[in-house]
Each structure stands twice: as C-alpha cells, then as structure tokens.
Protein backbone atom coordinates (compact mmCIF):
# COMPACT_ATOMS: atom_id res chain seq x y z
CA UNK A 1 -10.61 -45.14 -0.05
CA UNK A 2 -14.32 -44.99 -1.15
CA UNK A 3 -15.29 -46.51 -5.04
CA UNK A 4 -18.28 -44.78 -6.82
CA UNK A 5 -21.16 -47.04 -7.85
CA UNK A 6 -19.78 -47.52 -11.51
CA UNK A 7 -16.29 -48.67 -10.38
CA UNK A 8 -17.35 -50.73 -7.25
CA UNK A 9 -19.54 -52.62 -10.17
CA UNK A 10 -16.38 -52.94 -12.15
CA UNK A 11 -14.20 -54.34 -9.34
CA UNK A 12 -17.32 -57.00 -8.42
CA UNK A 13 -17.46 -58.26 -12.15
CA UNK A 14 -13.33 -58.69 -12.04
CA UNK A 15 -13.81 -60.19 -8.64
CA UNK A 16 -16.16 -62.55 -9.95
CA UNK A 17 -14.37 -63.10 -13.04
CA UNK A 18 -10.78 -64.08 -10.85
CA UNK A 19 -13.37 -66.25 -8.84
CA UNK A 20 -13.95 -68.74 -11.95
CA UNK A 21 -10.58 -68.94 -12.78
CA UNK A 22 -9.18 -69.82 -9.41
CA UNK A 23 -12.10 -72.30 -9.29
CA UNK A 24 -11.58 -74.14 -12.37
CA UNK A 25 -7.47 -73.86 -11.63
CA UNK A 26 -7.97 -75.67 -7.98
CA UNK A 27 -8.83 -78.75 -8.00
CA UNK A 28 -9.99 -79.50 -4.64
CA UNK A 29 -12.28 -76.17 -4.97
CA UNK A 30 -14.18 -78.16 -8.19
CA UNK A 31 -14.02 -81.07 -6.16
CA UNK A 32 -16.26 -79.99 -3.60
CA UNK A 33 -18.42 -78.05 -5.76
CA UNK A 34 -17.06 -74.30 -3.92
CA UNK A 35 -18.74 -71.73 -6.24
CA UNK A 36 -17.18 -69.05 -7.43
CA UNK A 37 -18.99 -65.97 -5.59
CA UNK A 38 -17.63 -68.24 -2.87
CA UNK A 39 -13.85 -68.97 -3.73
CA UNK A 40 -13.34 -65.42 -4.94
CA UNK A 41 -14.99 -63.90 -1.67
CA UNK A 42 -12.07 -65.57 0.10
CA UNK A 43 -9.35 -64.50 -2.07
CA UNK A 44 -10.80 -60.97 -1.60
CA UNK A 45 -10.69 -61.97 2.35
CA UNK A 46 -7.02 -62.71 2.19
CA UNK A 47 -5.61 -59.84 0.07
CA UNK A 48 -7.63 -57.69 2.25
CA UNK A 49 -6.18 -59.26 5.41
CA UNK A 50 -2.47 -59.21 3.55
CA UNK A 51 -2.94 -55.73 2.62
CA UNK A 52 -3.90 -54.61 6.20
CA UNK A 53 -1.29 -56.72 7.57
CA UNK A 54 1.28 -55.46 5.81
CA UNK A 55 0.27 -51.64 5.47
CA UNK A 56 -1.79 -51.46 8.86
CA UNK A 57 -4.82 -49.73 6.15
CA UNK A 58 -7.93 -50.95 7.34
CA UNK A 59 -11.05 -51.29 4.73
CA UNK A 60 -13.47 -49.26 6.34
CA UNK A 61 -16.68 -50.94 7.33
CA UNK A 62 -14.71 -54.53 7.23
CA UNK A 63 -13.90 -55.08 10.68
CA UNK A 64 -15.08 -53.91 13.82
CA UNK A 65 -12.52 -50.70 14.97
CA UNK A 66 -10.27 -52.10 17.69
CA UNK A 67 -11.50 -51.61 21.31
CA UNK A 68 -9.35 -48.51 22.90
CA UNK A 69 -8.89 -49.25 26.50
C-alpha cells in the first residue's frame, strides 16, 4: 500500500498528535524527557512489527527483504 503526499501528511500529523498523548499519559516517558516525534516513532515501530507479525504484510521500504538462500 502506497499513501499520496496529502494523506501521508495526514497520517504524520495524527502520528504526531498520538505521540503527545502517549507522552503526557506515561509517566516514565515525561520522566526522562522522551519527545514525542520520539515516543510516537516507536509506537509506529510496534504496530508495524504487530501488523507484519500477525498478517506476514511487510511495509515496503521498512526492512531489508529477507535473504533467499
């Protein structure tokens, strides 16, 4: 699945936005000062790996294609 400039603009600014929140919701994230283009990075990290996990999908460009042997 590819996102046109408009909507991959529009997922960044929610991304962002869910970043803030799960900063000022953690503690230990506002604690150590995590900022939020950081803490929301690795939610995005773990639904991605969740969502690849459990579907076998891979986001291209994420990861390096497996090595065929």
């Amino acid at each position: 699945m590819q996102l046109a400039g408009f909507a991959t603009f529009n997922v960044a600014i929610m991304v962002l936005a869910a970043g803030k929140l799960l900063t000022r919701r953690v503690r230990l994230l506002s604690d150590f000062s995590i900022p939020e283009p950081v803490s929301s990075g690795l939610l995005v990290r773990l639904l991605v790996a969740r969502q690849q996990r459990l579907t076998g999908l891979r986001c291209a460009g994420c990861w390096p294609a497996p090595r065929r042997r």
